[in-house]
PDB file of N, CA and C in Angstrom:
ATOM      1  N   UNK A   1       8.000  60.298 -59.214  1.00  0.00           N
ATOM      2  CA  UNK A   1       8.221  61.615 -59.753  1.00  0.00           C
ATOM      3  C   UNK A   1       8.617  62.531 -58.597  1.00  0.00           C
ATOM      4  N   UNK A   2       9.487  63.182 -59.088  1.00  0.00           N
ATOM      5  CA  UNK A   2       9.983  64.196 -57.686  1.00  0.00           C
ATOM      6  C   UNK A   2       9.203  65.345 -57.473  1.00  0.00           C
ATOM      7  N   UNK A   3       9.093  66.101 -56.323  1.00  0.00           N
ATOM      8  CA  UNK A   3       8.226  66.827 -56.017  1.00  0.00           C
ATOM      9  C   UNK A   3       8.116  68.450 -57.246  1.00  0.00           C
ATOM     10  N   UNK A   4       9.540  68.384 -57.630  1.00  0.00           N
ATOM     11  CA  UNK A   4       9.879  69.792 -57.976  1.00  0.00           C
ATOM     12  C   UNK A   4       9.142  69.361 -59.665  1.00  0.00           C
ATOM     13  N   UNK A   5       9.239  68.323 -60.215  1.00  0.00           N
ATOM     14  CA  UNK A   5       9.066  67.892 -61.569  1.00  0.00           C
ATOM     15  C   UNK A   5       7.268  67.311 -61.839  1.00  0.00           C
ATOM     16  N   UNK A   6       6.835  67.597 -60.320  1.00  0.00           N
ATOM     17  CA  UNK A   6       5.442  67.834 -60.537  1.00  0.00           C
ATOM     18  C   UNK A   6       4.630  69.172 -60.383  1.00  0.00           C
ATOM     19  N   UNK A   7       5.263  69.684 -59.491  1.00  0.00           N
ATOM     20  CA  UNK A   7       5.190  71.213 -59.290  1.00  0.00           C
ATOM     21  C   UNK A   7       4.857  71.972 -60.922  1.00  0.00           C
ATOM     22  N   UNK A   8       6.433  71.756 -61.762  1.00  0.00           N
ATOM     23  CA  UNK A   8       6.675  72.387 -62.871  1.00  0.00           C
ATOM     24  C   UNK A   8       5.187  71.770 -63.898  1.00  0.00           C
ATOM     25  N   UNK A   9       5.141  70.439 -63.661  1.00  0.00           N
ATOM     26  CA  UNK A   9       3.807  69.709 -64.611  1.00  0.00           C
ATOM     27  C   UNK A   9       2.445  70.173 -64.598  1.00  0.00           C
ATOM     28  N   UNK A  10       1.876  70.308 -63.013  1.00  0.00           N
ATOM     29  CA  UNK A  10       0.766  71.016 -63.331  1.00  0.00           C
ATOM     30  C   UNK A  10       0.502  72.495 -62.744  1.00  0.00           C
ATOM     31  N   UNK A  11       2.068  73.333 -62.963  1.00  0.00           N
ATOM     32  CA  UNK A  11       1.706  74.598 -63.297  1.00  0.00           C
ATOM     33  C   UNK A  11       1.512  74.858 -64.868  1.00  0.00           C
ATOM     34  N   UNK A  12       2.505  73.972 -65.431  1.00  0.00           N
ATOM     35  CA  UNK A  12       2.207  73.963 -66.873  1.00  0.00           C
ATOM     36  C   UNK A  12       0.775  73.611 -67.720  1.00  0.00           C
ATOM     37  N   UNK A  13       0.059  72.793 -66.897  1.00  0.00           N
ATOM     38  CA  UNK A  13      -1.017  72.490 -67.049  1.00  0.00           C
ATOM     39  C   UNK A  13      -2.034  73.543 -67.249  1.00  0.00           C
ATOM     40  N   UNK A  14      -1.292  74.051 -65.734  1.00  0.00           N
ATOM     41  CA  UNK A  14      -2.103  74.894 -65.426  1.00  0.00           C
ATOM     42  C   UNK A  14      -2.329  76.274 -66.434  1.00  0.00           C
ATOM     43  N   UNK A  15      -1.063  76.894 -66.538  1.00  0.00           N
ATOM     44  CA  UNK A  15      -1.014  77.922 -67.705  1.00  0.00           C
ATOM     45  C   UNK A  15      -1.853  77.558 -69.202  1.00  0.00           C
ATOM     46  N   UNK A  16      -1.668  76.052 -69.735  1.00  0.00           N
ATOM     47  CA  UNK A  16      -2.504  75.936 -70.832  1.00  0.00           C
ATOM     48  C   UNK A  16      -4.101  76.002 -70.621  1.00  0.00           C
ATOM     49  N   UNK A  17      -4.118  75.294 -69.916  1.00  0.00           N
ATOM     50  CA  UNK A  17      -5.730  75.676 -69.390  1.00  0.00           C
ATOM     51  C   UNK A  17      -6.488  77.503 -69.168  1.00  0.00           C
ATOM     52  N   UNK A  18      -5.771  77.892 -68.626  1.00  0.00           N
ATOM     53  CA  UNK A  18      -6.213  79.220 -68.219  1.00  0.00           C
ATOM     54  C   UNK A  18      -6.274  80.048 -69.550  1.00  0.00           C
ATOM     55  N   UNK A  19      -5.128  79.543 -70.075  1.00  0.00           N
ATOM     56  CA  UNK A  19      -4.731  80.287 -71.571  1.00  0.00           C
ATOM     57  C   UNK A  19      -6.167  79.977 -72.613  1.00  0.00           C
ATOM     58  N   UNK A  20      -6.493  79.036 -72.334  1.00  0.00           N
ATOM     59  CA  UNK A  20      -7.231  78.146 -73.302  1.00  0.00           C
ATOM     60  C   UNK A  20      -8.676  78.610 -72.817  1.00  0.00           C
ATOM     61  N   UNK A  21      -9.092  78.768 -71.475  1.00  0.00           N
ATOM     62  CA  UNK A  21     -10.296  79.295 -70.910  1.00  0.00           C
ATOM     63  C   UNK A  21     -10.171  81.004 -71.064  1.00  0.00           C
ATOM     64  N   UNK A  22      -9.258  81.332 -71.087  1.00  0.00           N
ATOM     65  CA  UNK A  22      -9.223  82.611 -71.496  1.00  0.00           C
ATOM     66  C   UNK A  22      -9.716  83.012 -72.605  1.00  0.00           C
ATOM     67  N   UNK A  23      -9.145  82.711 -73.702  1.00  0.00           N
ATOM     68  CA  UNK A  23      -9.326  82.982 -74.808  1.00  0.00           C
ATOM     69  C   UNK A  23     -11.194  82.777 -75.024  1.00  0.00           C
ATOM     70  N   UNK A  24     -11.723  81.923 -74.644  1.00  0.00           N
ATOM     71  CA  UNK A  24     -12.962  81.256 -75.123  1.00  0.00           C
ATOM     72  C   UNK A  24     -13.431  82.787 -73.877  1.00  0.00           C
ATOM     73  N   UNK A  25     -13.451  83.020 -72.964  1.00  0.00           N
ATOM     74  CA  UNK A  25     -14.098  83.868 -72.513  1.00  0.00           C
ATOM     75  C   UNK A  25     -13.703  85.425 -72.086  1.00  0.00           C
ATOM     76  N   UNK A  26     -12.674  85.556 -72.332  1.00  0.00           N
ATOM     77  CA  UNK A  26     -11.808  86.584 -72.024  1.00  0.00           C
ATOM     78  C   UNK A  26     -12.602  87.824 -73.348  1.00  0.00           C
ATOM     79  N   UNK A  27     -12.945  88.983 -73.329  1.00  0.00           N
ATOM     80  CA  UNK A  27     -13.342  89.884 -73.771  1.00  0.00           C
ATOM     81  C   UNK A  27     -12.080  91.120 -74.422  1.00  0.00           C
ATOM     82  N   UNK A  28     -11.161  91.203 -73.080  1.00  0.00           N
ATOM     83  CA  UNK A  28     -10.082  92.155 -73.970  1.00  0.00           C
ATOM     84  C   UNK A  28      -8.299  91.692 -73.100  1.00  0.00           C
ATOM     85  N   UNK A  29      -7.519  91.933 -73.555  1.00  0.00           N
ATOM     86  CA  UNK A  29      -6.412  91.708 -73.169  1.00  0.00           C
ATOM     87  C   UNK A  29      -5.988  91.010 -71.921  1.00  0.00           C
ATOM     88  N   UNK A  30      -6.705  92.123 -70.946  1.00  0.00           N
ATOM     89  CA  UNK A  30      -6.080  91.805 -69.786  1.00  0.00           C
ATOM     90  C   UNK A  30      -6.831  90.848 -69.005  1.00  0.00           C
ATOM     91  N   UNK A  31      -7.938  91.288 -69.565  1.00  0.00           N
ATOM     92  CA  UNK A  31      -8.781  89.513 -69.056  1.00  0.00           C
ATOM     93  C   UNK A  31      -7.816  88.129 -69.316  1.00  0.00           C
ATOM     94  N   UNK A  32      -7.699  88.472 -70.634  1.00  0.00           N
ATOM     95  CA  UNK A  32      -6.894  86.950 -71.146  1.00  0.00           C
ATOM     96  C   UNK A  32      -5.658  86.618 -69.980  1.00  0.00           C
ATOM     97  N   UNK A  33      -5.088  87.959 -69.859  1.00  0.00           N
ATOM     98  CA  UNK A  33      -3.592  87.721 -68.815  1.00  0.00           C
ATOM     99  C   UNK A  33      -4.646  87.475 -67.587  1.00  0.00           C
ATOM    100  N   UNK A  34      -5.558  88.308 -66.975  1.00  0.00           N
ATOM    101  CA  UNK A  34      -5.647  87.577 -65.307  1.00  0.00           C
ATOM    102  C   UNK A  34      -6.212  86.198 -65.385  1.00  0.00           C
ATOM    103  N   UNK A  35      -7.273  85.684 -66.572  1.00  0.00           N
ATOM    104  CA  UNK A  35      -7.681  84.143 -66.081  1.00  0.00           C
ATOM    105  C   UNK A  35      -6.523  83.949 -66.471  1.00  0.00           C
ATOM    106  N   UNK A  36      -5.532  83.691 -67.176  1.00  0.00           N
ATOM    107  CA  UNK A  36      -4.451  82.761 -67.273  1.00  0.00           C
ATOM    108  C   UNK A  36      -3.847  82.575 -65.829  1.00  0.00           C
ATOM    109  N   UNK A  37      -3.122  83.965 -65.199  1.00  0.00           N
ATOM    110  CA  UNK A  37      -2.616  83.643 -64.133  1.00  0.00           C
ATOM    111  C   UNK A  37      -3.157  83.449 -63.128  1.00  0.00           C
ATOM    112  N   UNK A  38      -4.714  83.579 -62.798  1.00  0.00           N
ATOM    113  CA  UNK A  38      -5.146  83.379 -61.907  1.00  0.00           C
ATOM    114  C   UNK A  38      -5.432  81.261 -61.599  1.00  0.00           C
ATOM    115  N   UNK A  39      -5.893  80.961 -62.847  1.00  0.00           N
ATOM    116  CA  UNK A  39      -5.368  79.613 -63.427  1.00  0.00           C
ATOM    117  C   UNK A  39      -4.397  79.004 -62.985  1.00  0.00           C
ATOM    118  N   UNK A  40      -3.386  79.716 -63.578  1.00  0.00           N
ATOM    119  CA  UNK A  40      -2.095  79.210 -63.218  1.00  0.00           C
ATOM    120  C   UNK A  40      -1.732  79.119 -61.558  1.00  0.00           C
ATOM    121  N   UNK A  41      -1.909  80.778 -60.974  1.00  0.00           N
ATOM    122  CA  UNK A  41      -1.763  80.053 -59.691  1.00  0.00           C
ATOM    123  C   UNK A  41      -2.439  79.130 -59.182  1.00  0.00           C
ATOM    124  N   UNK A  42      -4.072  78.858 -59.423  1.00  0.00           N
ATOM    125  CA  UNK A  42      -4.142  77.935 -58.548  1.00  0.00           C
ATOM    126  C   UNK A  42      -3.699  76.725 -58.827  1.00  0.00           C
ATOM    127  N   UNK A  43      -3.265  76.242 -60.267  1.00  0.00           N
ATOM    128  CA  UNK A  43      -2.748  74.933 -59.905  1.00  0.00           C
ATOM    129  C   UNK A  43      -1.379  74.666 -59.661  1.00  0.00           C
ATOM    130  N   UNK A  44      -0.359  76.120 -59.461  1.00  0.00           N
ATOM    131  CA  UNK A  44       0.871  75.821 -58.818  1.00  0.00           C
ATOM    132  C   UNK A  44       0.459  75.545 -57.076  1.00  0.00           C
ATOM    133  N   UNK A  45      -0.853  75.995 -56.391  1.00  0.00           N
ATOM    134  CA  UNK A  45      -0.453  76.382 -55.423  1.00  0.00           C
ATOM    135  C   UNK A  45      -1.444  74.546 -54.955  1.00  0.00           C
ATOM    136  N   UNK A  46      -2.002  74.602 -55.704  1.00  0.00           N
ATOM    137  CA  UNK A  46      -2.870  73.050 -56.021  1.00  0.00           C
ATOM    138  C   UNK A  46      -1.870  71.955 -55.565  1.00  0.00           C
ATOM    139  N   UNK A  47      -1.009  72.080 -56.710  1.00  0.00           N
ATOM    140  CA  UNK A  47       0.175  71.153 -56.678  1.00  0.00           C
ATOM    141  C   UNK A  47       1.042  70.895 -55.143  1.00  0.00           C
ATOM    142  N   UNK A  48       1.329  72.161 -54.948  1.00  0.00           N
ATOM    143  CA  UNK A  48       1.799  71.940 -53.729  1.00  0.00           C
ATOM    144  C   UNK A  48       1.104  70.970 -52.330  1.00  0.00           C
ATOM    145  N   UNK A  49       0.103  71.477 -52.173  1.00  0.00           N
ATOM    146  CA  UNK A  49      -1.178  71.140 -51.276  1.00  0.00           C
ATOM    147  C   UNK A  49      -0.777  69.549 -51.584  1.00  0.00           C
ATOM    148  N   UNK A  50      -1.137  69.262 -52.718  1.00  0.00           N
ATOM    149  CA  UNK A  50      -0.914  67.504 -53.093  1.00  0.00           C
ATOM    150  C   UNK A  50       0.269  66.714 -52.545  1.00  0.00           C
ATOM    151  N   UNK A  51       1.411  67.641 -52.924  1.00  0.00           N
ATOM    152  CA  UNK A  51       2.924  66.740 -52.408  1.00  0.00           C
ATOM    153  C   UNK A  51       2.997  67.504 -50.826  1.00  0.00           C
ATOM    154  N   UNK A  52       2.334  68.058 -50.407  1.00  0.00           N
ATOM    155  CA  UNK A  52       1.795  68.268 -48.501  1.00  0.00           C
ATOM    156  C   UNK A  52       1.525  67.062 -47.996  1.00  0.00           C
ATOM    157  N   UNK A  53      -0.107  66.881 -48.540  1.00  0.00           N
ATOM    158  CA  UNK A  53      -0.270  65.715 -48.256  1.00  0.00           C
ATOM    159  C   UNK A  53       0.271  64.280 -48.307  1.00  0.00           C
ATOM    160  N   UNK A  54       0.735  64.015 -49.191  1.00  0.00           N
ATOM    161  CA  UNK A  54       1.611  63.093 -50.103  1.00  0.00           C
ATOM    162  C   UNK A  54       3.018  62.559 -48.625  1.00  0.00           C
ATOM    163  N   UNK A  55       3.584  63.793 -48.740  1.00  0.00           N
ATOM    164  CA  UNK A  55       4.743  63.525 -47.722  1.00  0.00           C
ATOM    165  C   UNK A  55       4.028  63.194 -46.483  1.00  0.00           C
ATOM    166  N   UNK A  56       2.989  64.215 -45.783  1.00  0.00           N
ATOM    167  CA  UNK A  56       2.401  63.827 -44.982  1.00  0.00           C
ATOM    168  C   UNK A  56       2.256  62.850 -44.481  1.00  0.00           C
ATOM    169  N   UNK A  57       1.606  62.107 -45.594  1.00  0.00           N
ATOM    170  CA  UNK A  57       1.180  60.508 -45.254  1.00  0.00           C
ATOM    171  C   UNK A  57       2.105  59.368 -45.383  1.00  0.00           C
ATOM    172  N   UNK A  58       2.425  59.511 -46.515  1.00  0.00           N
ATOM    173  CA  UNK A  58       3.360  58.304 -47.251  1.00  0.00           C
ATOM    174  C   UNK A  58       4.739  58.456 -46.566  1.00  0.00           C
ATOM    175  N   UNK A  59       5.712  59.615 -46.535  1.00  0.00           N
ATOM    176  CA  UNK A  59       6.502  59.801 -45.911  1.00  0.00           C
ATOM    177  C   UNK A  59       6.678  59.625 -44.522  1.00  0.00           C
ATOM    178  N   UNK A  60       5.586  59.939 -43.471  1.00  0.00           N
ATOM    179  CA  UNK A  60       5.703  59.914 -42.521  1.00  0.00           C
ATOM    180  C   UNK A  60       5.537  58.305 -41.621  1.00  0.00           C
ATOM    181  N   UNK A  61       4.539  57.526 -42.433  1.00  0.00           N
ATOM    182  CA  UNK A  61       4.756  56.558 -42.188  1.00  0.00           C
ATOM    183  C   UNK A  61       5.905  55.508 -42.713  1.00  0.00           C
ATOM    184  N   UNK A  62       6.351  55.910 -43.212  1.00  0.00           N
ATOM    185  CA  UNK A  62       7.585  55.242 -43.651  1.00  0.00           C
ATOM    186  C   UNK A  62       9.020  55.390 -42.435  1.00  0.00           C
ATOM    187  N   UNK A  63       8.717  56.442 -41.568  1.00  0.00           N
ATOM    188  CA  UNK A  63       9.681  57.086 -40.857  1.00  0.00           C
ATOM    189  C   UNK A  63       9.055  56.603 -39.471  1.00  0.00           C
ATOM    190  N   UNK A  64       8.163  56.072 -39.276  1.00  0.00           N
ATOM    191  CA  UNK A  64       6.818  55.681 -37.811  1.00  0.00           C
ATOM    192  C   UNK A  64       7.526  54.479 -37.341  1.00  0.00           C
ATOM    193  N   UNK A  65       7.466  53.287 -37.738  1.00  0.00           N
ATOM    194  CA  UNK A  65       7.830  52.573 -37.460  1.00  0.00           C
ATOM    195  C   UNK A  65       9.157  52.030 -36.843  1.00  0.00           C
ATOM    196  N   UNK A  66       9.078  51.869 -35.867  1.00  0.00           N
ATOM    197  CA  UNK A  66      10.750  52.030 -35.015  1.00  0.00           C
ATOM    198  C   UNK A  66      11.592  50.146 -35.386  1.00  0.00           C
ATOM    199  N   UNK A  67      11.714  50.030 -36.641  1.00  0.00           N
ATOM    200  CA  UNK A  67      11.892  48.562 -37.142  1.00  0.00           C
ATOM    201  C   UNK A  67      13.293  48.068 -35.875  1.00  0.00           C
ATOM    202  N   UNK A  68      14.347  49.345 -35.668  1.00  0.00           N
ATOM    203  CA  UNK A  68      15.392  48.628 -35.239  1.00  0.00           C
ATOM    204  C   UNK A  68      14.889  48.218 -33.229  1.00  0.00           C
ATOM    205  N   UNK A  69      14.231  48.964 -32.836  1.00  0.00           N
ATOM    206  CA  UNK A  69      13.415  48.655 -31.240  1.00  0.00           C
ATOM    207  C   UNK A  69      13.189  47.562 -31.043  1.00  0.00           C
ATOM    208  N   UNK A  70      12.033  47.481 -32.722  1.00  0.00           N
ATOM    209  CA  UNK A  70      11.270  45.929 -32.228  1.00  0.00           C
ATOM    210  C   UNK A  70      11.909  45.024 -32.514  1.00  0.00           C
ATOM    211  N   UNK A  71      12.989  45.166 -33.704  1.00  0.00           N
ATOM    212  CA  UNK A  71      14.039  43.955 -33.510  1.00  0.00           C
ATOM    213  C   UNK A  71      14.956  43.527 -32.472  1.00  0.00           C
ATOM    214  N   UNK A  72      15.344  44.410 -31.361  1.00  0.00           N
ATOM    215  CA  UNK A  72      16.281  44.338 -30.187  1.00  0.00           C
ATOM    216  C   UNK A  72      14.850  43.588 -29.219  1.00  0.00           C
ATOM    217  N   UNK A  73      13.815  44.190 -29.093  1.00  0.00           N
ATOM    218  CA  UNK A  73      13.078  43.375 -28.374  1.00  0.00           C
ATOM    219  C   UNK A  73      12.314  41.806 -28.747  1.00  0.00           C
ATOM    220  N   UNK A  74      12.571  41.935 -30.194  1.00  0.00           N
ATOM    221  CA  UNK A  74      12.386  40.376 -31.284  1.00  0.00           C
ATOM    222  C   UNK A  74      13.662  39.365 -30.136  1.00  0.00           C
ATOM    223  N   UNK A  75      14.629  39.852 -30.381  1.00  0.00           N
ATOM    224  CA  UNK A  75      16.064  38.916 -30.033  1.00  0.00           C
ATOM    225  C   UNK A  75      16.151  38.679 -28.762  1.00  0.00           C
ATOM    226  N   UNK A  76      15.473  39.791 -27.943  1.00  0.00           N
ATOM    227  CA  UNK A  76      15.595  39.449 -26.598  1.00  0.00           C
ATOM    228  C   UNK A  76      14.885  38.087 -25.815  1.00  0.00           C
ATOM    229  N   UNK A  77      13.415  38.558 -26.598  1.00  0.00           N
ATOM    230  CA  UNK A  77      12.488  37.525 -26.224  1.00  0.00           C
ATOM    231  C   UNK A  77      12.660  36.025 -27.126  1.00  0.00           C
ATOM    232  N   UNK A  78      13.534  36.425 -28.007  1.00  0.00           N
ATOM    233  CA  UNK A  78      13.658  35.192 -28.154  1.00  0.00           C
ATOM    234  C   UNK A  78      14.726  34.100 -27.440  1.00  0.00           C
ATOM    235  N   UNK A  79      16.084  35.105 -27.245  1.00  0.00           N
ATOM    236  CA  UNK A  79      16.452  34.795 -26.045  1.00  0.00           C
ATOM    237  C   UNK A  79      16.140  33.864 -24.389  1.00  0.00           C
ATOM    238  N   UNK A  80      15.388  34.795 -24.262  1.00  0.00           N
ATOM    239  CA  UNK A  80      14.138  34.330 -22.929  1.00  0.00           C
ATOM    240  C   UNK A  80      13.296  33.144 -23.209  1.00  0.00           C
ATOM    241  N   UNK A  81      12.940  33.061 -24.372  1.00  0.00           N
ATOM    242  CA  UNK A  81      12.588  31.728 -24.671  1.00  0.00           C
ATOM    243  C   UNK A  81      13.569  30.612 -24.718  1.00  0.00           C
ATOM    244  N   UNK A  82      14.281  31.097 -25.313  1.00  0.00           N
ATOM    245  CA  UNK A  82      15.293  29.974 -24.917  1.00  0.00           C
ATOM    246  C   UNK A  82      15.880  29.251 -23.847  1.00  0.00           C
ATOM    247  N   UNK A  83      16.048  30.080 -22.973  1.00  0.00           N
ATOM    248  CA  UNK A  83      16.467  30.056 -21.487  1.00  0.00           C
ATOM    249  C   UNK A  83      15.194  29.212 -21.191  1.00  0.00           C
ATOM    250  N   UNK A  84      14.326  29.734 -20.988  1.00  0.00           N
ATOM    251  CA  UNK A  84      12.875  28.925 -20.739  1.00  0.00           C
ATOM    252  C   UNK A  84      12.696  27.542 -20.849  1.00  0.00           C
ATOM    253  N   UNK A  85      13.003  27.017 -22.201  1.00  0.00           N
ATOM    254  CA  UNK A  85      13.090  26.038 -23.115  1.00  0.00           C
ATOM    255  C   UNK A  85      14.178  24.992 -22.302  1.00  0.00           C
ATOM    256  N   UNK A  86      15.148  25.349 -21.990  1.00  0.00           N
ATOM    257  CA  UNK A  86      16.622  24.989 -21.512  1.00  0.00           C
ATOM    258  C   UNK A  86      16.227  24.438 -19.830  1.00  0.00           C
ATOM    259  N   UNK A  87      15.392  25.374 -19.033  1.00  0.00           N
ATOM    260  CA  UNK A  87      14.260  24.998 -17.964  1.00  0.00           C
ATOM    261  C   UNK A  87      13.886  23.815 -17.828  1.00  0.00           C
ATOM    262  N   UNK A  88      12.679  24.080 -19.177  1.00  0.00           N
ATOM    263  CA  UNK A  88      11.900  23.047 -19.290  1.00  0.00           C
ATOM    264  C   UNK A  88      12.756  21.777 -19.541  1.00  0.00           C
ATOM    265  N   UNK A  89      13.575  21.529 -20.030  1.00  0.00           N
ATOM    266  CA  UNK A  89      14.032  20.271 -20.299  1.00  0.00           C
ATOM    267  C   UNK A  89      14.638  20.081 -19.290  1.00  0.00           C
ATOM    268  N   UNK A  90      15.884  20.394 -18.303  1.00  0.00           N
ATOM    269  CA  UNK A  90      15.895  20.444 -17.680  1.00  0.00           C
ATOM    270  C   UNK A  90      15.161  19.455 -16.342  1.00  0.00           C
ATOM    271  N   UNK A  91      13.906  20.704 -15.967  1.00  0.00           N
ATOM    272  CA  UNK A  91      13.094  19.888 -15.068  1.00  0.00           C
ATOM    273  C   UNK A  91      12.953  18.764 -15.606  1.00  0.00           C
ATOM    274  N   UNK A  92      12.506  18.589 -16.888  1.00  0.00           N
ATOM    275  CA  UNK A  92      11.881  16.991 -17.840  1.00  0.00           C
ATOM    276  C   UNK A  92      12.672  15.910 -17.288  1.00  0.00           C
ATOM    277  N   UNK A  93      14.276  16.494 -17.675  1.00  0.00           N
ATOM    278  CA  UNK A  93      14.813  15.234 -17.334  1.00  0.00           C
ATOM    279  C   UNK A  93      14.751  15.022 -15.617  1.00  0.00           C
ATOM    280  N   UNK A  94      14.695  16.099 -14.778  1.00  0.00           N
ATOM    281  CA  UNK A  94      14.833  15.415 -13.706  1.00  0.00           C
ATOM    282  C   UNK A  94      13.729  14.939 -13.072  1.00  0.00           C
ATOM    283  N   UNK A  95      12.220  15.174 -14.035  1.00  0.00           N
ATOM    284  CA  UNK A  95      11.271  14.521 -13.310  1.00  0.00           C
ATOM    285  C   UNK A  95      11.299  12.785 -13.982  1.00  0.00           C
ATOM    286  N   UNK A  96      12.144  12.967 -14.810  1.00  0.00           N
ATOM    287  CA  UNK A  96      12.101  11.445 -15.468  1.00  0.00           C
ATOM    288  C   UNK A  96      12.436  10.917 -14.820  1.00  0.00           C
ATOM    289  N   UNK A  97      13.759  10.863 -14.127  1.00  0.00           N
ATOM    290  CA  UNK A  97      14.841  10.235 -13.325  1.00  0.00           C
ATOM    291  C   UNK A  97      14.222  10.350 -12.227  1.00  0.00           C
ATOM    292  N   UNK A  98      13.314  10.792 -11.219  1.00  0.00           N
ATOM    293  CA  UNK A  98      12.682  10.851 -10.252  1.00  0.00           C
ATOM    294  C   UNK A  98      11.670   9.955 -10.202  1.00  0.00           C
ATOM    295  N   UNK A  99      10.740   9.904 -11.358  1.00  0.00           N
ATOM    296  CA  UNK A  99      10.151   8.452 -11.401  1.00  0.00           C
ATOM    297  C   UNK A  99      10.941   7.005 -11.881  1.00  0.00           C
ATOM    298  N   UNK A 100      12.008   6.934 -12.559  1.00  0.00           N
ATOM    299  CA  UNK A 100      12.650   5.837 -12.525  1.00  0.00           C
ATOM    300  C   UNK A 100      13.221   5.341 -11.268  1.00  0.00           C
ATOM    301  N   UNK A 101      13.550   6.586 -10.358  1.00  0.00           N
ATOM    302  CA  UNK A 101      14.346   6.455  -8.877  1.00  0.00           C
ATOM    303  C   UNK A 101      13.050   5.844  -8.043  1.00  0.00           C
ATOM    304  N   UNK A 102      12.037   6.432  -8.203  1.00  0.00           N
ATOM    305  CA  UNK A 102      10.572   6.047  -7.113  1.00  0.00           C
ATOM    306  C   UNK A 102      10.161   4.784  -8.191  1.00  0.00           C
ATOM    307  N   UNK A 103      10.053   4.277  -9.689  1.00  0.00           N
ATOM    308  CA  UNK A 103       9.936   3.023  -9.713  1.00  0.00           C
ATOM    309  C   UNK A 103      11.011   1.984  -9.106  1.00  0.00           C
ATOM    310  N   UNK A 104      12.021   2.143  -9.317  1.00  0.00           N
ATOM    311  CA  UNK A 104      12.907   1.223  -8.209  1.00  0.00           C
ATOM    312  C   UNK A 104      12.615   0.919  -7.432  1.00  0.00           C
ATOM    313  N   UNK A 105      12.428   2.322  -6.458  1.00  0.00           N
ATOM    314  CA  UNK A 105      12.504   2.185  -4.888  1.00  0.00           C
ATOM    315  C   UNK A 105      10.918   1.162  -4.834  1.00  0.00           C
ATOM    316  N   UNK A 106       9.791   1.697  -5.428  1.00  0.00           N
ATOM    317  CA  UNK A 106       8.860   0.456  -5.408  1.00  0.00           C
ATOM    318  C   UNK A 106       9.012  -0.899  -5.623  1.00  0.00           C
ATOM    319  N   UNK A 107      10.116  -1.241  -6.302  1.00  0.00           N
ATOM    320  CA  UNK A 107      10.142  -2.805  -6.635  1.00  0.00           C
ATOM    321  C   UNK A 107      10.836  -3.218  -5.505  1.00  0.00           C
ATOM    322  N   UNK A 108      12.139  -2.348  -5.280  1.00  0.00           N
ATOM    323  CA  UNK A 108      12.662  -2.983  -3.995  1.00  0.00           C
ATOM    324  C   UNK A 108      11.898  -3.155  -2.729  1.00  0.00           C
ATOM    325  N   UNK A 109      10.928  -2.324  -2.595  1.00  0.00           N
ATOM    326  CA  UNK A 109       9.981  -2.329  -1.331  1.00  0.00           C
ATOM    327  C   UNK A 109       9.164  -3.714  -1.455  1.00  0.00           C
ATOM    328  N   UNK A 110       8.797  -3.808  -2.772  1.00  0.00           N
ATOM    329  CA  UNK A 110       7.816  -4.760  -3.049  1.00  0.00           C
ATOM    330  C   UNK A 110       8.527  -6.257  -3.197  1.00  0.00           C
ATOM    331  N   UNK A 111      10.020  -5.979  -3.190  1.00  0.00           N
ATOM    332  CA  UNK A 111      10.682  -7.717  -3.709  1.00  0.00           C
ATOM    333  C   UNK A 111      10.605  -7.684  -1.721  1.00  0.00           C
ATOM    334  N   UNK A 112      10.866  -6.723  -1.140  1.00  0.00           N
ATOM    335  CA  UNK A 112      11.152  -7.171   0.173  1.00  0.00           C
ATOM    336  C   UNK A 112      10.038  -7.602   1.144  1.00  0.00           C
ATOM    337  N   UNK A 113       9.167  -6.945   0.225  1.00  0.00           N
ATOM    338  CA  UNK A 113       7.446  -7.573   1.559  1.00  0.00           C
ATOM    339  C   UNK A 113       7.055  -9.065   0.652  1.00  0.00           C
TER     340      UNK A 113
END
C-alpha cells in the first residue's frame, strides 16, 4: 500500500471514530466538531509517524547493503584462488617429478654398489 493511500485510510478512520465518540459524549455542537477533529488529527498525524518508521527501517535497509562491492570483492577472491590453485598444482607436479628423478637416481646408485 502506498504511503499517501494509507495516510487517506486512517485519517478516514480516524474522522469516523471521533465522529462516533463524539456523538456518544459530546454535549453541544462544538464539542461534536473538536472531538472529531481532534480525533482526526491524531490519527492523520499517527499515520504518518508509522510510514516514518516503516521507511526508516524497511527502506533503509534495503538501500545498506553495498551488493555490487561485495560482488567485485566475491570475483576477485575468487580469482586469487585460482591463481593459488594453479600454484598448487604446479608445485604438485614438480614435487612428483622430483621424487621420480631421486627414485631413479637411487636405483642407479644402488645397481652400481
Amino acid at each position: 500500500m502506498r504511503g499517501n493511500n494509507f495516510v487517506a485510510f486512517l485519517t478516514v478512520q480516524g474522522f469516523f471514530l471521533g465522529l462516533a465518540f463524539a456523538v456518544l459524549k459530546a454535549q453541544s455542537a462544538t464539542d461534536i466538531l473538536t472531538y472529531t477533529l481532534l480525533i482526526t488529527i491524531f490519527f492523520y498525524l499517527f499515520s504518518h509517524i508509522i510510514i516514518a518508521m516503516y521507511y526508516r527501517t524497511y527502506v533503509a535497509k534495503k538501500s545498506y547493503f553495498p551488493k555490487a562491492g561485495h560482488e567485485r570483492e566475491l570475483d576477485h577472491f575468487i580469482r586469487e584462488i585460482e591463481k593459488r590453485e594453479i600454484l598448487i598444482d604446479q608445485e604438485y607436479d614438480m614435487s612428483g617429478t622430483q621424487n621420480i628423478i631421486s627414485a631413479s637416481a637411487t636405483e642407479t646408485t644402488e645397481k652400481a654398489a
